[in-house]
N, C-alpha and C. Protein backbone atom coordinates (compact mmCIF):
# COMPACT_ATOMS: atom_id res chain seq x y z
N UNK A 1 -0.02 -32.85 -14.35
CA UNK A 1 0.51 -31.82 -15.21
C UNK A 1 -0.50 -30.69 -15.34
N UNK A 2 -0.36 -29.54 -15.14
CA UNK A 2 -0.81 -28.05 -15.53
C UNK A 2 -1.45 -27.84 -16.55
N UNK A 3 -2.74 -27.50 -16.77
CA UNK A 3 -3.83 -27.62 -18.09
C UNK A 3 -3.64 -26.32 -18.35
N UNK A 4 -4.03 -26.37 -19.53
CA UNK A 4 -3.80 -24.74 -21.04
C UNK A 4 -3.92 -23.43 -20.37
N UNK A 5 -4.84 -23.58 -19.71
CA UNK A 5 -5.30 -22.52 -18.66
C UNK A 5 -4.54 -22.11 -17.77
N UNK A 6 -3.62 -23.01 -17.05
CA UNK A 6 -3.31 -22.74 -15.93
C UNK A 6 -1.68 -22.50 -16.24
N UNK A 7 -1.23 -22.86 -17.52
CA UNK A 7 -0.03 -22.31 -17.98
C UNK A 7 -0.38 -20.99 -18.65
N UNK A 8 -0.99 -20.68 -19.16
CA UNK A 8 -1.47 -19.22 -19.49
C UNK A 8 -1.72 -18.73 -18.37
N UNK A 9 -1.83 -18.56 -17.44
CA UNK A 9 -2.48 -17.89 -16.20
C UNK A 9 -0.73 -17.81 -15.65
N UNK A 10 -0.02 -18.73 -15.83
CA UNK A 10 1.47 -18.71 -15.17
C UNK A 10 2.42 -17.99 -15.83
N UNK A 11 2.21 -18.69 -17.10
CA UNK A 11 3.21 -16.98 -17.93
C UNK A 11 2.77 -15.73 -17.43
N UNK A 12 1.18 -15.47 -17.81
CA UNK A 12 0.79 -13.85 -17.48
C UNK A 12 1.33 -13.49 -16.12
N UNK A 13 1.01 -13.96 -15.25
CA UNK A 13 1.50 -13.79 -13.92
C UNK A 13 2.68 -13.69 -13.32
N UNK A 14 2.86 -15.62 -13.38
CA UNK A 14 4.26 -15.72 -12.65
C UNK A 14 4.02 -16.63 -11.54
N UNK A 15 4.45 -17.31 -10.82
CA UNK A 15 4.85 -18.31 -9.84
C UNK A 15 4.05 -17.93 -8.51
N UNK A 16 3.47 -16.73 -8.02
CA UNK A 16 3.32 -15.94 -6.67
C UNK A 16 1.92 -16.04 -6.64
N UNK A 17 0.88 -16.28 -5.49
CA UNK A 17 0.40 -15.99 -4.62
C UNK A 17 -0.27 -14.84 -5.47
N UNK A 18 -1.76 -14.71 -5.68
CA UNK A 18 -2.18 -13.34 -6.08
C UNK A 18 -2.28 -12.48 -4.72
N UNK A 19 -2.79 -13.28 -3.32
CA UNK A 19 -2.91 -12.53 -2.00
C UNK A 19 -1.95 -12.38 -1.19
N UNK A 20 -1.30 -13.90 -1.01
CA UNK A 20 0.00 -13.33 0.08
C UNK A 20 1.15 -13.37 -0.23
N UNK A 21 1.19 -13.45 -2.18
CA UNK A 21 2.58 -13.17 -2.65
C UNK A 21 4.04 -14.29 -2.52
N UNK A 22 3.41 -15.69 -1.75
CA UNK A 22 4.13 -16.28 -1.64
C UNK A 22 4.14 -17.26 -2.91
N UNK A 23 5.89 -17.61 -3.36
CA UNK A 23 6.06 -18.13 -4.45
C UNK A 23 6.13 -19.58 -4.03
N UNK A 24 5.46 -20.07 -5.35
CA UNK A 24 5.45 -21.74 -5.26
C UNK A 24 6.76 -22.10 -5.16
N UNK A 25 8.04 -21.51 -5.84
CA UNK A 25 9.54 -22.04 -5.76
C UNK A 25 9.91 -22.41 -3.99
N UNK A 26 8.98 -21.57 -3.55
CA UNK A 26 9.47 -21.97 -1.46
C UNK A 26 8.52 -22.69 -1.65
N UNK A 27 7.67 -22.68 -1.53
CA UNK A 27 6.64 -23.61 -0.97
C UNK A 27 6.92 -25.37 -1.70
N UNK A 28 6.87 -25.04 -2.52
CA UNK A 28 7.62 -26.26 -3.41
C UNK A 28 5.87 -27.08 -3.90
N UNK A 29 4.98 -26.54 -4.19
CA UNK A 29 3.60 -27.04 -4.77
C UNK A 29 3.12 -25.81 -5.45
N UNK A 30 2.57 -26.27 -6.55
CA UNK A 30 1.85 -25.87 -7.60
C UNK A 30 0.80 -25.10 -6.98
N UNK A 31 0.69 -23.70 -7.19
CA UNK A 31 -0.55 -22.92 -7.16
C UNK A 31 -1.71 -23.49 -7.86
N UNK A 32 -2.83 -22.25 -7.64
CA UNK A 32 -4.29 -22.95 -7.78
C UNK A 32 -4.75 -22.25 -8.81
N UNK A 33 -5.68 -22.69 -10.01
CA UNK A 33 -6.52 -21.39 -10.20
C UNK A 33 -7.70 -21.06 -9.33
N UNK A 34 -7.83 -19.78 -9.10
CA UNK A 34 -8.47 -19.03 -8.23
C UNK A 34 -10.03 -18.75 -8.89
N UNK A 35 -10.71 -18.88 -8.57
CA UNK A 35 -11.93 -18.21 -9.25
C UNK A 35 -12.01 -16.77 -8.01
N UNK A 36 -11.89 -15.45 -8.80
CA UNK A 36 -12.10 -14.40 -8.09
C UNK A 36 -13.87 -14.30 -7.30
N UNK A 37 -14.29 -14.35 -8.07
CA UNK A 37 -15.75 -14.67 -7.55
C UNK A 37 -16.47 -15.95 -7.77
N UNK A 38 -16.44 -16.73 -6.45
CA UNK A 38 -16.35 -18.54 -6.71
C UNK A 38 -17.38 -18.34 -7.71
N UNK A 39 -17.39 -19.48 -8.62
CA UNK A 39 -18.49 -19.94 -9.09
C UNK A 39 -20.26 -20.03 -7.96
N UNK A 40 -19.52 -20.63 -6.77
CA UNK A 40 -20.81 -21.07 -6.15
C UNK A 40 -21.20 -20.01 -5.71
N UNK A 41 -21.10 -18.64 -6.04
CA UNK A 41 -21.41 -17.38 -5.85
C UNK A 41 -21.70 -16.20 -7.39
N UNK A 42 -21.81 -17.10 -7.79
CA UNK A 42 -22.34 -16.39 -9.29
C UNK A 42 -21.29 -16.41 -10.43
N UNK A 43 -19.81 -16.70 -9.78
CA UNK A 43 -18.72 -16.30 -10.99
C UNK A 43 -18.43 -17.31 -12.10
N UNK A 44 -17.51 -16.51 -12.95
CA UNK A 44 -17.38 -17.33 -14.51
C UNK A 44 -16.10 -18.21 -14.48
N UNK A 45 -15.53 -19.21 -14.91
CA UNK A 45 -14.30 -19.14 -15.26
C UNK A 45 -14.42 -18.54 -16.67
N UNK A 46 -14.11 -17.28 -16.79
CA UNK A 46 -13.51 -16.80 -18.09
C UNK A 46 -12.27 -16.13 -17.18
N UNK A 47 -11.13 -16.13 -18.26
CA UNK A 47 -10.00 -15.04 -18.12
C UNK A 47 -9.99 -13.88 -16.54
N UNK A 48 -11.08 -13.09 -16.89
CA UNK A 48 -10.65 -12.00 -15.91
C UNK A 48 -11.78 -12.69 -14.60
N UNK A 49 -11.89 -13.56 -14.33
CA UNK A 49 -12.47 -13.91 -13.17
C UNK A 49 -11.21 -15.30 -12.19
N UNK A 50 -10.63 -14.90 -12.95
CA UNK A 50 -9.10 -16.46 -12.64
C UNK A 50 -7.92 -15.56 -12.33
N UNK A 51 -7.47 -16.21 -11.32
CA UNK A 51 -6.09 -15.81 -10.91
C UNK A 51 -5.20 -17.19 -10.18
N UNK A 52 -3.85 -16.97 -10.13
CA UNK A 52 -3.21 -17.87 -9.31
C UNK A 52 -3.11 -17.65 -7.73
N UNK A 53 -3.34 -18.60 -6.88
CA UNK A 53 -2.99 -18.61 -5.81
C UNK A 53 -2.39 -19.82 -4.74
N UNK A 54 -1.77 -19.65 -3.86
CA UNK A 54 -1.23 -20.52 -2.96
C UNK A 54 -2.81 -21.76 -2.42
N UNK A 55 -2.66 -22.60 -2.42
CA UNK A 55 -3.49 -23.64 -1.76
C UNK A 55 -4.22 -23.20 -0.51
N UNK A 56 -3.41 -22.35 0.49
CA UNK A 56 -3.36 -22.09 1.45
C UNK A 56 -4.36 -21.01 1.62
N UNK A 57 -4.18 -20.00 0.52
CA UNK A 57 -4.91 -18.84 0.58
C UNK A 57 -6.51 -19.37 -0.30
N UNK A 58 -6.27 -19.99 -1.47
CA UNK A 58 -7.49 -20.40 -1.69
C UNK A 58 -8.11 -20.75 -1.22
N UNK A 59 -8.18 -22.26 -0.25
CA UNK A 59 -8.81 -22.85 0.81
C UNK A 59 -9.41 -21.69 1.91
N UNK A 60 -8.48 -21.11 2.23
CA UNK A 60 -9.30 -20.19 3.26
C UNK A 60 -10.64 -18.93 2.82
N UNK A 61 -9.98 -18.97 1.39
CA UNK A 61 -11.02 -17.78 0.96
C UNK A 61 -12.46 -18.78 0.31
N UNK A 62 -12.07 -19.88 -0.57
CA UNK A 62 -13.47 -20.80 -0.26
C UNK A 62 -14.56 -19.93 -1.27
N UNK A 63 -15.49 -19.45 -0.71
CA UNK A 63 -16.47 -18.87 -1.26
C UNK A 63 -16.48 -17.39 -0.82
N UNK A 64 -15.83 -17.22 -0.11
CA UNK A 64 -15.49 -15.55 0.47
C UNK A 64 -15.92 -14.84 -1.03
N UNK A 65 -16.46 -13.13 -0.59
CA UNK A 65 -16.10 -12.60 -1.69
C UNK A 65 -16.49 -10.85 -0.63
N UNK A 66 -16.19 -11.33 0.79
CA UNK A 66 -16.27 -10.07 1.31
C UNK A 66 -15.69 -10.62 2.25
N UNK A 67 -15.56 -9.33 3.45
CA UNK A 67 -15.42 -9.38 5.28
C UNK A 67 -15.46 -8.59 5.96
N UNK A 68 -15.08 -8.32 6.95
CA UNK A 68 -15.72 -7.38 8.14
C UNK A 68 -13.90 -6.78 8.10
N UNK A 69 -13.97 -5.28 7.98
CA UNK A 69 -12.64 -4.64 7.66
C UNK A 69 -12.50 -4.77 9.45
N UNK A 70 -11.91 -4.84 10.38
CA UNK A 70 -11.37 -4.51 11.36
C UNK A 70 -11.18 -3.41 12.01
N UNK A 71 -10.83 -2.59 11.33
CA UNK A 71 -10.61 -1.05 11.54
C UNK A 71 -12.23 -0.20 11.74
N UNK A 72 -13.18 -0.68 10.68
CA UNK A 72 -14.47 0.42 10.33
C UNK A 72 -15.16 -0.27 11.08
N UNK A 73 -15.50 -1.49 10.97
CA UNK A 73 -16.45 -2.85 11.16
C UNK A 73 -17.24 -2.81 10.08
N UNK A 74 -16.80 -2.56 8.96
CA UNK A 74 -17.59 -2.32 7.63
C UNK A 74 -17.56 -3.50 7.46
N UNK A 75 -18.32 -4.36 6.15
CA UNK A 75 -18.30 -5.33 5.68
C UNK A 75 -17.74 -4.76 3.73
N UNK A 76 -16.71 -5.75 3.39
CA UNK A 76 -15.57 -4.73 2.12
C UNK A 76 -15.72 -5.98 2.03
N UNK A 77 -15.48 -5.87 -0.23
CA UNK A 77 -15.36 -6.52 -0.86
C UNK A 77 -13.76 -6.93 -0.40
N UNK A 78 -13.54 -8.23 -0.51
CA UNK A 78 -12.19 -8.57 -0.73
C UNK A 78 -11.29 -8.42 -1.60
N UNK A 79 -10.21 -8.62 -1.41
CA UNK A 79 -8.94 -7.94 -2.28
C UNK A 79 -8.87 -8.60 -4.05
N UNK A 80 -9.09 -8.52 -5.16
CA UNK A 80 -9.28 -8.44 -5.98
C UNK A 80 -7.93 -8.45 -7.17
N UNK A 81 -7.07 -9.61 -7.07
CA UNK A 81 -5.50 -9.23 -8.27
C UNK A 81 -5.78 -9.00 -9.16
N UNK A 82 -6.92 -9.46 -9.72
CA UNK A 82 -6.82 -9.43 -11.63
C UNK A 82 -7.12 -7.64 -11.60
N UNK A 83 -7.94 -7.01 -10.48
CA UNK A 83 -8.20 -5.56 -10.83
C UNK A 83 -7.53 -4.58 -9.76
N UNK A 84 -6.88 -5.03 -8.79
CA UNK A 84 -6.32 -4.32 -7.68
C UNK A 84 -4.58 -4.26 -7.92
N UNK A 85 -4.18 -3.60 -7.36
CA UNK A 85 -2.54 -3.65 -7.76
C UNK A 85 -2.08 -3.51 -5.63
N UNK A 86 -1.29 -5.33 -5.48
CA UNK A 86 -0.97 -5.36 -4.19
C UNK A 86 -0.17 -4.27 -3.20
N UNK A 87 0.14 -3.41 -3.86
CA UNK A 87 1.05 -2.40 -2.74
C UNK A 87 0.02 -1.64 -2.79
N UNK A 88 -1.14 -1.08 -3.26
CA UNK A 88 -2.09 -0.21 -2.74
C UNK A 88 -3.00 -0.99 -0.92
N UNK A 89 -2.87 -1.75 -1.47
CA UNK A 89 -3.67 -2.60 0.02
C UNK A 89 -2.84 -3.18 0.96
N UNK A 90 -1.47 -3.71 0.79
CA UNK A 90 -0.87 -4.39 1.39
C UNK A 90 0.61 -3.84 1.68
N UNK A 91 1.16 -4.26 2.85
CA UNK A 91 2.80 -3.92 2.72
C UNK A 91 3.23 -5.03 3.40
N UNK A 92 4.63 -5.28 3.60
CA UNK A 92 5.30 -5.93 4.35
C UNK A 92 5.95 -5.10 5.83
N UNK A 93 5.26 -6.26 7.03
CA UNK A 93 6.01 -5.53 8.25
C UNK A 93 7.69 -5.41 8.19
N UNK A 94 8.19 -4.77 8.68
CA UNK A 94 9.67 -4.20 8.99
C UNK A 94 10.09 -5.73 8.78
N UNK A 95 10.18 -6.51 9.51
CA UNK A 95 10.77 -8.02 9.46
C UNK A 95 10.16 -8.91 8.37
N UNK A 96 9.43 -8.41 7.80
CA UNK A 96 8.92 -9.13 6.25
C UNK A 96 8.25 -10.65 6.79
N UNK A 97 7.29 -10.80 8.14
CA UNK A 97 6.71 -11.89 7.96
C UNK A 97 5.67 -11.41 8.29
N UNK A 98 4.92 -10.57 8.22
CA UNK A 98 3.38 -10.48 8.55
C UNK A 98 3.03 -9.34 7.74
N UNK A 99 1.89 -9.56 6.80
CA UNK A 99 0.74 -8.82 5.61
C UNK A 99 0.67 -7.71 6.44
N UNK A 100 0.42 -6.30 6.24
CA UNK A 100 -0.16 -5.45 6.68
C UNK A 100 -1.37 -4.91 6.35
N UNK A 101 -2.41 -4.70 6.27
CA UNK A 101 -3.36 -3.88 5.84
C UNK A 101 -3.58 -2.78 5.39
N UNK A 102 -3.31 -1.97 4.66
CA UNK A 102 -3.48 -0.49 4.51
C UNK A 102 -4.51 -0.10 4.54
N UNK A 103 -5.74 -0.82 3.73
CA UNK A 103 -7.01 -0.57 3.42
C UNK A 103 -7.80 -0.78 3.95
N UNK A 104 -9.19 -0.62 4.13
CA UNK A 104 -10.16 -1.56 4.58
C UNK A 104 -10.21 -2.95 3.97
N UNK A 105 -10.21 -3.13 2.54
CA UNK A 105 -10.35 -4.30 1.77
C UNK A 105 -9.13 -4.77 2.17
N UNK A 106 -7.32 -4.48 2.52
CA UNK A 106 -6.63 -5.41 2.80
C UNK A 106 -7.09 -5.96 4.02
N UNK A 107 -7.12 -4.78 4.84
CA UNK A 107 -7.05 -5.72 6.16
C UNK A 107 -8.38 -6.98 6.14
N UNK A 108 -9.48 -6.52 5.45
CA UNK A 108 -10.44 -7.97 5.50
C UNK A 108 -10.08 -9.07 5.22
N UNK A 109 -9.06 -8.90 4.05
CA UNK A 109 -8.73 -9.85 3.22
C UNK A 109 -7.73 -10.31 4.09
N UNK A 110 -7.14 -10.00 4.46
CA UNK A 110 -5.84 -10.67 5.31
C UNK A 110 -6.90 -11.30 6.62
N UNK A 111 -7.46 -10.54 6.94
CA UNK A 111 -8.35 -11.43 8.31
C UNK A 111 -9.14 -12.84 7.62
N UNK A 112 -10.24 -13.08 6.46
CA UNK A 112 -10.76 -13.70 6.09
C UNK A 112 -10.08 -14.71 5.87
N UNK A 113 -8.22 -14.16 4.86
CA UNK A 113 -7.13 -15.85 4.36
C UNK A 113 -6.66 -15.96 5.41
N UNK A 114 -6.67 -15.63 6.65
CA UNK A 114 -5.81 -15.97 7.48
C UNK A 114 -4.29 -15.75 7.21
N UNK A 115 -4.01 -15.02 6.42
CA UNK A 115 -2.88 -14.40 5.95
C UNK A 115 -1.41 -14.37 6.80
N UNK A 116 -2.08 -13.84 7.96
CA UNK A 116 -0.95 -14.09 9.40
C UNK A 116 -1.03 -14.84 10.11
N UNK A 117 -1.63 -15.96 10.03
CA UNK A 117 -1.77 -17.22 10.91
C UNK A 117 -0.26 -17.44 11.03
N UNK A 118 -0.28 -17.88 13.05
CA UNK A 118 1.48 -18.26 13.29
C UNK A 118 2.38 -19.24 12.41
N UNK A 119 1.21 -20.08 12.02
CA UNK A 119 1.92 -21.39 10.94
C UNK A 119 2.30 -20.69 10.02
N UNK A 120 2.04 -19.64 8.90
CA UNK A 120 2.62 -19.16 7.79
C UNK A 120 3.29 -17.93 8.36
N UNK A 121 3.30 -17.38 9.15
CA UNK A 121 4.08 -16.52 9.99
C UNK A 121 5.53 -16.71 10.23
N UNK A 122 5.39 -18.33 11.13
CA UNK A 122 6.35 -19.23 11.37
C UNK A 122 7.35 -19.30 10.18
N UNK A 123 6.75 -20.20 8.69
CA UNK A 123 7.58 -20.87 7.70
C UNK A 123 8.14 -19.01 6.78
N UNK A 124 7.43 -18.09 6.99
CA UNK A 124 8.04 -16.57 6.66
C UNK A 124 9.41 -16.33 7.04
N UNK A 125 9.18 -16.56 8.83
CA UNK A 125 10.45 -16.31 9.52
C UNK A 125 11.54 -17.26 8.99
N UNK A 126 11.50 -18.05 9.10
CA UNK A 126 11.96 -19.33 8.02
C UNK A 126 12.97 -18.51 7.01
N UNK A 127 12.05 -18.34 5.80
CA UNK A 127 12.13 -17.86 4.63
C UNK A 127 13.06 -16.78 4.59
N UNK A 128 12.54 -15.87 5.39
CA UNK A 128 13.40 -14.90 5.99
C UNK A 128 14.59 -14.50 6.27
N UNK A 129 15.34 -15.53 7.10
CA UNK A 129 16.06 -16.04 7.60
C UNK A 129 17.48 -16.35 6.33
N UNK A 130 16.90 -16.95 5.43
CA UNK A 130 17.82 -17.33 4.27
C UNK A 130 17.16 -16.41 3.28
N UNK A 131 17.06 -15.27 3.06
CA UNK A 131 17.22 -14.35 1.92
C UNK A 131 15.57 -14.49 1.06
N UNK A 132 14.81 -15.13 1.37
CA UNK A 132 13.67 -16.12 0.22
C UNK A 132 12.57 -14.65 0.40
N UNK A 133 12.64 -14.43 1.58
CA UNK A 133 11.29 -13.47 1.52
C UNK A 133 11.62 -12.16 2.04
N UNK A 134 10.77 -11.32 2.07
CA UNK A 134 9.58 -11.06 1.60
C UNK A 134 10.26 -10.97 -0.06
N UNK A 135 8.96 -10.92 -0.89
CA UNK A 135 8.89 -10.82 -2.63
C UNK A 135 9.66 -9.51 -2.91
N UNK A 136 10.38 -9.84 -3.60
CA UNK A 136 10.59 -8.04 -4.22
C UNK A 136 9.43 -7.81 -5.40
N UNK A 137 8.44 -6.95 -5.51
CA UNK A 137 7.75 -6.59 -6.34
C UNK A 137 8.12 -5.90 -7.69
């Protein structure tokens, strides 16, 4: 069962993915709390350092708290929900299964979660397919 925290974090929010927007109702498992800046990298769990996310995207981000943008070869802080708002960094391709980058910080962030990996690419098209995705914001 879901601790005090993590139902407060679900009202404020909502069911979705802080990075790739995918809702636990498809996926059918309970999101994570997120530490925005892991602990094992200096961060707090207080309030504005917590967000929800998919298993999928947490695991990959790990201790991340940067990456190499693609576009510059800069090294950019990663994408940030509790202080970033997702349509500034991100869009959906024409067929609504692959993250786009707008930014330097999206595109890192999408390279670092693996965001477009064919496996979540794959279960998109899926999703797709029967009305489920992409999110309406």
């Amino acid at each position: 069962m879901p601790n005090s925290r993590y139902i407060r974090l679900y009202k404020q929010i909502g069911p979705r993915c802080g990075y790739c927007r995918t809702s636990s109702a498809i996926t059918g498992e309970t999101n994570t709390i997120e530490h925005i800046t892991p602990i094992a990298r200096g961060g707090s769990s207080e309030d504005d350092n917590l967000w929800l996310s998919c298993r999928r995207c947490n695991q990959r981000k790990a201790t991340q708290i940067d990456a190499i943008d693609s576009e510059s070869g800069d090294r950019v802080l990663l994408f940030n929900p509790c202080t970033q708002f997702w349509k500034e960094h991100f869009a959906w391709s024409g067929d609504g299964t692959l993250i786009i980058g707008l930014t330097s910080c999206g595109r890192a962030t999408i390279i670092a979660l693996q965001m477009n990996h064919l496996d979540i690419v794959g279960a998109r098209r899926l999703w797709v397919s029967v009305g489920w995705h992409p999110p309406e914001e």
